[in-house]
N, C-alpha and C. Protein backbone atom coordinates (compact mmCIF):
# COMPACT_ATOMS: atom_id res chain seq x y z
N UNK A 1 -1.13 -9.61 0.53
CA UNK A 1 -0.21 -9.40 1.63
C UNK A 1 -0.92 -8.60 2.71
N UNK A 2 -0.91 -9.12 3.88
CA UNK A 2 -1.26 -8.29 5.34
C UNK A 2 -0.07 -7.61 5.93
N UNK A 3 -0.08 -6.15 6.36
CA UNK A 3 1.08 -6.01 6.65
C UNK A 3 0.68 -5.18 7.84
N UNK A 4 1.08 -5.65 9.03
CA UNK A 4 1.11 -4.46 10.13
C UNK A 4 2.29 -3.80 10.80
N UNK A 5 2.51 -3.25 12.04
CA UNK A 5 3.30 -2.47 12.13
C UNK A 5 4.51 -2.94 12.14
N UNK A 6 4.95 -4.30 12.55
CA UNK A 6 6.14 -5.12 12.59
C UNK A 6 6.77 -5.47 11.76
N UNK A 7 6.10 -4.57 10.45
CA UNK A 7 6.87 -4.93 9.29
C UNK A 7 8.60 -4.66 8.96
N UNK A 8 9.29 -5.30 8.88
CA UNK A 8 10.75 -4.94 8.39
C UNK A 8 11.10 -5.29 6.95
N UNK A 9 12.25 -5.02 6.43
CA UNK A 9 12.99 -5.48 5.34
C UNK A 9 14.50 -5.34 5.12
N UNK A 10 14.59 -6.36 4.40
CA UNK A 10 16.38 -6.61 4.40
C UNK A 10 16.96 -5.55 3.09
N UNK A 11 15.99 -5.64 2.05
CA UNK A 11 16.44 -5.33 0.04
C UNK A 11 15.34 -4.01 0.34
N UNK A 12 14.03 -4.12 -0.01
CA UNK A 12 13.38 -3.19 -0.42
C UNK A 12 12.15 -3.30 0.63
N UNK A 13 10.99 -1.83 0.48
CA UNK A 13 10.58 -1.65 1.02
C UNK A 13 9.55 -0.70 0.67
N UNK A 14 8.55 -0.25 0.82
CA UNK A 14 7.16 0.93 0.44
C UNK A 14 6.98 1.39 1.89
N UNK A 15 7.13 3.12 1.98
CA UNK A 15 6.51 3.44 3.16
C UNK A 15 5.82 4.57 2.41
N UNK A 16 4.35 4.60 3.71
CA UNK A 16 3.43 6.05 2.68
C UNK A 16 2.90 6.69 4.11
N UNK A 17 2.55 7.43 3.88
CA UNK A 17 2.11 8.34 4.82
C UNK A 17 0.49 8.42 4.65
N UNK A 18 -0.13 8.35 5.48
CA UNK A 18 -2.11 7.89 5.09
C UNK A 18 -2.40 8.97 5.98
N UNK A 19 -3.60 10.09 5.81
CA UNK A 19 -4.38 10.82 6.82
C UNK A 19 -5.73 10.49 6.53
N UNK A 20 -6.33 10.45 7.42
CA UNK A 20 -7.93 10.15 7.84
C UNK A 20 -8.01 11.17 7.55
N UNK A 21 -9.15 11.37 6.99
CA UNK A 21 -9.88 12.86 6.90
C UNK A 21 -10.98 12.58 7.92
N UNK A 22 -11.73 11.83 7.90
CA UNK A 22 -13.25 11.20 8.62
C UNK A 22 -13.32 11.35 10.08
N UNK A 23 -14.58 11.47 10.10
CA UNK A 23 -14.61 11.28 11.33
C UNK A 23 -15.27 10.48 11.57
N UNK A 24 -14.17 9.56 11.63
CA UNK A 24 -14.14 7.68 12.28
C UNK A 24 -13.34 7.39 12.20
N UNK A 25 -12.58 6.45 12.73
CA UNK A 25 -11.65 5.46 13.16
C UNK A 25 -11.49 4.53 11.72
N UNK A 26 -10.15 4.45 11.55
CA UNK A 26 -10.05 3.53 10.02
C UNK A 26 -9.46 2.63 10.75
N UNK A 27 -10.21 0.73 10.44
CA UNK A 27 -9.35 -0.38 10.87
C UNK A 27 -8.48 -0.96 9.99
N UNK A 28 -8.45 -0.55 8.81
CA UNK A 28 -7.42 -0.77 7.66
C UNK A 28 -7.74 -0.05 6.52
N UNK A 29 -7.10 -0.69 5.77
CA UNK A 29 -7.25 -0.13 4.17
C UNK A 29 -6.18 -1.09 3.36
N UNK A 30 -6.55 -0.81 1.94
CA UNK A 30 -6.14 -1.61 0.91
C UNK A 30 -5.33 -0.68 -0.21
N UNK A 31 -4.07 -0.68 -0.57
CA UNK A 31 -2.92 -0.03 -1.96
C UNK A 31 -3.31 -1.01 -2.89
N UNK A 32 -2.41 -0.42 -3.74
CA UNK A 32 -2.63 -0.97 -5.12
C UNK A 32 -1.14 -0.22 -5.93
N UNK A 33 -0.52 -0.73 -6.24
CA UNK A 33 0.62 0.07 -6.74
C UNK A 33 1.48 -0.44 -8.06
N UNK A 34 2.31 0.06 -8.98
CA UNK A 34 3.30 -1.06 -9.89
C UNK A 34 4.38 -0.92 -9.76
N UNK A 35 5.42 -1.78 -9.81
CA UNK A 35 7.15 -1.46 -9.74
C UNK A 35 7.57 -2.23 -11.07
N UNK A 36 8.21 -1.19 -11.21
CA UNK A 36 9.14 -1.31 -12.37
C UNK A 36 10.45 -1.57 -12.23
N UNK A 37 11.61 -1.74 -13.28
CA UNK A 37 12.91 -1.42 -12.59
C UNK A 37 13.27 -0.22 -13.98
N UNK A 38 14.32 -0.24 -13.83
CA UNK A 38 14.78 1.20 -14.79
C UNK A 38 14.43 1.01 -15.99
N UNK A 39 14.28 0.17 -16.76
CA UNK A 39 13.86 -0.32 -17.73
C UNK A 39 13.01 -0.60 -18.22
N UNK A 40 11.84 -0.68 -17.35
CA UNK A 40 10.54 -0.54 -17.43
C UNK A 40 9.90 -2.14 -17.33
N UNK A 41 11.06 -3.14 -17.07
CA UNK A 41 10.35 -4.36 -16.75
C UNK A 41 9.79 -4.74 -15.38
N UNK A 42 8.67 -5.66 -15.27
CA UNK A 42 8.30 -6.02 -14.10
C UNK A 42 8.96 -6.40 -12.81
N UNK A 43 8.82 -5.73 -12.07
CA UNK A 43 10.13 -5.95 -11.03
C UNK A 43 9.05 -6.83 -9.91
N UNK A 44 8.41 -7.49 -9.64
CA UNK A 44 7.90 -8.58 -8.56
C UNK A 44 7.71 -9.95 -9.56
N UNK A 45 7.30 -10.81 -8.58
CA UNK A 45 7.01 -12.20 -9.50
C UNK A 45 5.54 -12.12 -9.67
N UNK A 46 5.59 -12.74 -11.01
CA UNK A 46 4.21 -12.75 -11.84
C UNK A 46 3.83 -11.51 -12.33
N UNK A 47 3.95 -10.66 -12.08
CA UNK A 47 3.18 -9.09 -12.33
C UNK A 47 4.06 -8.25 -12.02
N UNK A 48 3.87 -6.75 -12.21
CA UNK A 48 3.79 -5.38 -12.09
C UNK A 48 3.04 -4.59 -10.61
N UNK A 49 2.09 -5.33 -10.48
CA UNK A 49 1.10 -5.00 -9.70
C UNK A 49 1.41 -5.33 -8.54
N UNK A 50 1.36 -4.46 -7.32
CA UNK A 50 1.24 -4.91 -5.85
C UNK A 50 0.38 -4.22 -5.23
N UNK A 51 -0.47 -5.24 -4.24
CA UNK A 51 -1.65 -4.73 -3.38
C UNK A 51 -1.25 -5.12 -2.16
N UNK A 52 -2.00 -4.53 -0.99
CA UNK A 52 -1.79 -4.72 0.17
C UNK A 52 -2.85 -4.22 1.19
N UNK A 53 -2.65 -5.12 1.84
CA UNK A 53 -3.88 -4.66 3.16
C UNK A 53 -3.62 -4.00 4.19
N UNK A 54 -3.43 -3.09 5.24
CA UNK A 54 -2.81 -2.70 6.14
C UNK A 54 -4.13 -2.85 7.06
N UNK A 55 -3.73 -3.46 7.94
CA UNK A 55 -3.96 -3.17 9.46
C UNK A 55 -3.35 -2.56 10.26
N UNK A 56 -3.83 -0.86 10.48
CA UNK A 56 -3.47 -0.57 11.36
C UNK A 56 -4.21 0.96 11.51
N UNK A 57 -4.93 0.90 12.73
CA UNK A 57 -5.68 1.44 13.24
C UNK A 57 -5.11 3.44 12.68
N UNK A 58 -5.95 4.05 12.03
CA UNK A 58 -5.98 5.56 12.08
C UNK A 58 -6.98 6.08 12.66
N UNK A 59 -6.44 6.90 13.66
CA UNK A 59 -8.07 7.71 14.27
C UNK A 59 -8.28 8.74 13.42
N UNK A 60 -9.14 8.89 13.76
CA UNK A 60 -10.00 10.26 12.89
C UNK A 60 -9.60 11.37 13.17
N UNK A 61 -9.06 11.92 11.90
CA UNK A 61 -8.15 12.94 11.65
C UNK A 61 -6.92 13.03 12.11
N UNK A 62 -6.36 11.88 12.32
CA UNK A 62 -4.73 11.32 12.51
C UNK A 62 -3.94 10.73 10.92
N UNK A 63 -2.88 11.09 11.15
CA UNK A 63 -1.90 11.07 9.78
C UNK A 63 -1.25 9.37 10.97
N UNK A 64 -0.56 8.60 10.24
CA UNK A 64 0.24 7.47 10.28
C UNK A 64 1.13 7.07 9.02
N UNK A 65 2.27 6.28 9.57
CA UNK A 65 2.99 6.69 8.45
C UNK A 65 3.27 4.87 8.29
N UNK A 66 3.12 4.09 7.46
CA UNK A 66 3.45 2.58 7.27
C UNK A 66 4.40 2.26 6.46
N UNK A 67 5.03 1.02 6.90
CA UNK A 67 6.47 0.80 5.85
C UNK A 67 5.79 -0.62 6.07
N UNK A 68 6.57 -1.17 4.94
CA UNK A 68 5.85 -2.76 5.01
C UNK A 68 7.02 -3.25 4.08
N UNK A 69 7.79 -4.61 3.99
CA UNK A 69 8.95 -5.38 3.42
C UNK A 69 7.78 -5.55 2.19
N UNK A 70 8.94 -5.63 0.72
CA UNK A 70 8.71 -6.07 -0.22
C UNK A 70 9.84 -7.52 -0.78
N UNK A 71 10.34 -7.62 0.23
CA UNK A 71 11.77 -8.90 -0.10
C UNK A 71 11.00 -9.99 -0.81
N UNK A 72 9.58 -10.43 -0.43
CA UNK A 72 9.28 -11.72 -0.98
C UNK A 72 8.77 -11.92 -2.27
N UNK A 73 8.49 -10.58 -2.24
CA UNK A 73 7.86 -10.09 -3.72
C UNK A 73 9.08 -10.22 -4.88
N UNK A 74 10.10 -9.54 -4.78
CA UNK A 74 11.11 -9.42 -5.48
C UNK A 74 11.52 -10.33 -6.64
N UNK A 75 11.18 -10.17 -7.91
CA UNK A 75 12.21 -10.74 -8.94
C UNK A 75 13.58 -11.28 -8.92
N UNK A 76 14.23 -9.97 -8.35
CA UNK A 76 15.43 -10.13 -8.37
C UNK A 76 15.64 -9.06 -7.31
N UNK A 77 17.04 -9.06 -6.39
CA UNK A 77 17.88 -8.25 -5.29
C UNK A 77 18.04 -6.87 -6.11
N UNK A 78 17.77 -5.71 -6.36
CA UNK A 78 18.18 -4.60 -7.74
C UNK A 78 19.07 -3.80 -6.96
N UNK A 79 19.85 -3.20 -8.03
CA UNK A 79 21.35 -3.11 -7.24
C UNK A 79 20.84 -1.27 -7.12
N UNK A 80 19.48 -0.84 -8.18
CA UNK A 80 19.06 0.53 -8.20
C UNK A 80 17.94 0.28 -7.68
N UNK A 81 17.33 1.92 -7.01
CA UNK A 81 16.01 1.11 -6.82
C UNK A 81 14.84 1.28 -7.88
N UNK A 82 13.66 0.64 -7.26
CA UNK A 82 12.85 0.19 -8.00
C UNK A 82 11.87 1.31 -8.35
N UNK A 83 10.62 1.68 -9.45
CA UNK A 83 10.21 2.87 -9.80
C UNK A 83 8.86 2.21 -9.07
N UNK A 84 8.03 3.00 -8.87
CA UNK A 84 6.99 3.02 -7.71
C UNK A 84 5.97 4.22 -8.99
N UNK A 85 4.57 3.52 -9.72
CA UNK A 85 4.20 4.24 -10.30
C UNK A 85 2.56 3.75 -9.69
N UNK A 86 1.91 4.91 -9.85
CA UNK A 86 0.12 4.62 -9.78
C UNK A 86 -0.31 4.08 -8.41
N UNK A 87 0.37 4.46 -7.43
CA UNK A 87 -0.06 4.00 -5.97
C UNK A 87 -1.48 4.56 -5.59
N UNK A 88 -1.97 3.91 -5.34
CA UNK A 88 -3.94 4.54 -4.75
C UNK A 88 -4.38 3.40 -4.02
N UNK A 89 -5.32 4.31 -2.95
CA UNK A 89 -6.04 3.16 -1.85
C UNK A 89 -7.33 2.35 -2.53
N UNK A 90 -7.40 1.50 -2.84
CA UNK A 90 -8.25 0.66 -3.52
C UNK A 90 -9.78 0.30 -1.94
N UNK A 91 -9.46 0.34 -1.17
CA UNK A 91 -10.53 0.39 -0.11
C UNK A 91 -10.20 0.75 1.74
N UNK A 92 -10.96 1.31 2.02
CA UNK A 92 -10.79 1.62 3.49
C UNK A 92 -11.97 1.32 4.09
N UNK A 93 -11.63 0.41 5.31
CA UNK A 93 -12.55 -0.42 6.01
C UNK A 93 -12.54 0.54 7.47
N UNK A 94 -13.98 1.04 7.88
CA UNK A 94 -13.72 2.06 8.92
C UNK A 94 -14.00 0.83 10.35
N UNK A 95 -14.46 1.89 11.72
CA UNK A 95 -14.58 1.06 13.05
C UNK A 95 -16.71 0.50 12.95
N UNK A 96 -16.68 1.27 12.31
CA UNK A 96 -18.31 1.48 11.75
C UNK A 96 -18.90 0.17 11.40
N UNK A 97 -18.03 -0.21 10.49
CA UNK A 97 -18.36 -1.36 9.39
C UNK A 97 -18.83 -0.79 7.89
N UNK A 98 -18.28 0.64 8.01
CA UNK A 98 -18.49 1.08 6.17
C UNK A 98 -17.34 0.87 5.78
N UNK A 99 -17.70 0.55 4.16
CA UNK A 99 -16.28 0.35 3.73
C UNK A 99 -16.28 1.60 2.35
N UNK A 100 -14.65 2.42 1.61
CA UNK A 100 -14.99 3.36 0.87
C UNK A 100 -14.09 2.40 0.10
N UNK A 101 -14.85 2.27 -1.48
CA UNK A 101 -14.01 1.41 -2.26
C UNK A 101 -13.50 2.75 -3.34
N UNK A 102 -12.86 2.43 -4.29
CA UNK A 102 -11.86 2.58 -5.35
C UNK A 102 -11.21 1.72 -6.00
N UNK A 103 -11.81 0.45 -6.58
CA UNK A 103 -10.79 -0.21 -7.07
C UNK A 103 -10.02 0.07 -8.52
N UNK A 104 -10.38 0.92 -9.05
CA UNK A 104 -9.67 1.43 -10.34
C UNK A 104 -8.64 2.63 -10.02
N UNK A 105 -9.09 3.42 -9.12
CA UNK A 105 -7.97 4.78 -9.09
C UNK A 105 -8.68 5.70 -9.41
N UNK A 106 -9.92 5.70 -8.96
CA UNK A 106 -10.21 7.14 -10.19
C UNK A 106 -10.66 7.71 -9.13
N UNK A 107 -10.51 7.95 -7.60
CA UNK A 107 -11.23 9.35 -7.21
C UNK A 107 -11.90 8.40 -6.18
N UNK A 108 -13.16 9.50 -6.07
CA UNK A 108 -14.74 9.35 -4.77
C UNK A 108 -15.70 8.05 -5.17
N UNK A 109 -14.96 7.71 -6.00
CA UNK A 109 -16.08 6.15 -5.97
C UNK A 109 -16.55 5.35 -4.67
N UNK A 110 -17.49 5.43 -4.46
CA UNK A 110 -18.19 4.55 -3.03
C UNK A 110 -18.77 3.34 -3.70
């Protein structure tokens, strides 16, 4: 999923708050997250797992805050909401052309 600032939603939704630490310009970055529902079953289709790409520009040493629709994802409409566990940036693509990966969650991995 690409999600930029025009994102809306009707049912559900993920917003996070991202700060640059760097000094550089971030042209995106990549989540990684799981939803559950109260019960602990998979709440999207096919999986647990949701990733996402964001485009949208952070300057260096600027906080931004992104919301992005999860409606298409959805299993089912949940009448509670959904549990949001293990969210981490799996990669950030700067103005540079470096990129800082993480694809497991564990920290300063480059």
């Amino acid at each position: 999923m690409i999600v930029d600032e025009s994102s809306y939603d009707e049912y559900a939704s993920l917003e996070i708050e991202f700060f640059n630490k760097e000094n550089k310009k971030i042209e995106s970055f990549n989540i990684s997250c799981l939803f559950f529902d109260e019960e602990g079953n998979t709440a999207l289709w096919g999986n647990s797992r949701f990733t996402a790409e964001i485009k949208i520009d952070v300057p260096a040493g600027e906080k931004i805050t992104a919301n992005f629709c999860l409606d298409p994802y959805l299993s089912e409409i949940p009448e509670k909401p959904y549990q949001v566990e293990y969210l981490f940036v799996t990669s950030i693509l700067y103005d540079d052309g470096t990129i800082w990966k993480d694809s497991l969650g564990f920290g300063n991995t480059k």
